[in-house]
Protein backbone atom coordinates (compact mmCIF):
# COMPACT_ATOMS: atom_id res chain seq x y z
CA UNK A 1 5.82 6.35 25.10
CA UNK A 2 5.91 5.43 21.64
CA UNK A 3 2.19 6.18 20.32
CA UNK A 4 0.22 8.90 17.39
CA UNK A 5 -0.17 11.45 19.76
CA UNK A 6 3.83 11.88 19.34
CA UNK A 7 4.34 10.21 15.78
CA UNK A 8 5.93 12.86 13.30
CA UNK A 9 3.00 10.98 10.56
CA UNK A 10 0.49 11.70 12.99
CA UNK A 11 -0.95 14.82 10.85
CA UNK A 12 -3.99 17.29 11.54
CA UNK A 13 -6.70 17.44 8.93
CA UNK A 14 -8.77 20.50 8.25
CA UNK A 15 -11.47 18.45 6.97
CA UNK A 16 -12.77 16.65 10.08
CA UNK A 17 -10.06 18.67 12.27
CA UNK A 18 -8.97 15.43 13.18
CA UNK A 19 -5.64 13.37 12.45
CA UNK A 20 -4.72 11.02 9.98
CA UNK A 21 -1.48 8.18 9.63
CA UNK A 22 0.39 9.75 6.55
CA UNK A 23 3.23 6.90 7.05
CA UNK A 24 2.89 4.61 3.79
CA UNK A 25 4.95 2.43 5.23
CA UNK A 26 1.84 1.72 8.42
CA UNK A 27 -1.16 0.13 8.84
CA UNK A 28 -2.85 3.13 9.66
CA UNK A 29 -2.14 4.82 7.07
CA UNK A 30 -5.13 6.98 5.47
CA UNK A 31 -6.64 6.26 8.29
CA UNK A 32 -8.16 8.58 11.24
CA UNK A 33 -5.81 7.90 14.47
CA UNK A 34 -6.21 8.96 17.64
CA UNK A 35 -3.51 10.24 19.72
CA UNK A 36 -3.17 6.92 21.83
CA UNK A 37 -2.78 4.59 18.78
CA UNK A 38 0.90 2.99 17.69
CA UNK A 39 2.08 0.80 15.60
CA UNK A 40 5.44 -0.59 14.76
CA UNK A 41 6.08 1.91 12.20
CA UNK A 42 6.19 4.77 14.63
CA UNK A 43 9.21 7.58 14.14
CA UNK A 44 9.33 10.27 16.64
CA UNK A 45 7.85 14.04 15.93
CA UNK A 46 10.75 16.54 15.41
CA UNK A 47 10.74 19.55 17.71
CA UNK A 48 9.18 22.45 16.04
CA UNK A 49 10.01 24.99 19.06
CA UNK A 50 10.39 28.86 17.52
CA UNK A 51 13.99 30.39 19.06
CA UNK A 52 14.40 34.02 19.11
């Protein structure tokens, strides 16, 4: 599913401890998202999974 809560702009903020759109290219951006919002600028999170 194709939503924030998997969106590699989908970014946590220390401020509120929430998350924010950092995509310029979305309507969200700047803006606090939740991890069931999406938009048409979605690009999928890379897998950040330590080896060793």
């Amino acid at each position: 599913m194709k939503n924030c809560g998997n969106c590699k702009y989908h970014v946590h903020e220390d401020i509120d401890d929430g998350y924010v759109c950092v995509n310029s290219d979305s309507e969200h951006c700047a803006d606090w998202t939740d991890d069931d919002y999406s938009c048409e600028e979605w690009v999928e999170k890379e897998d950040r999974k330590l080896e060793g």
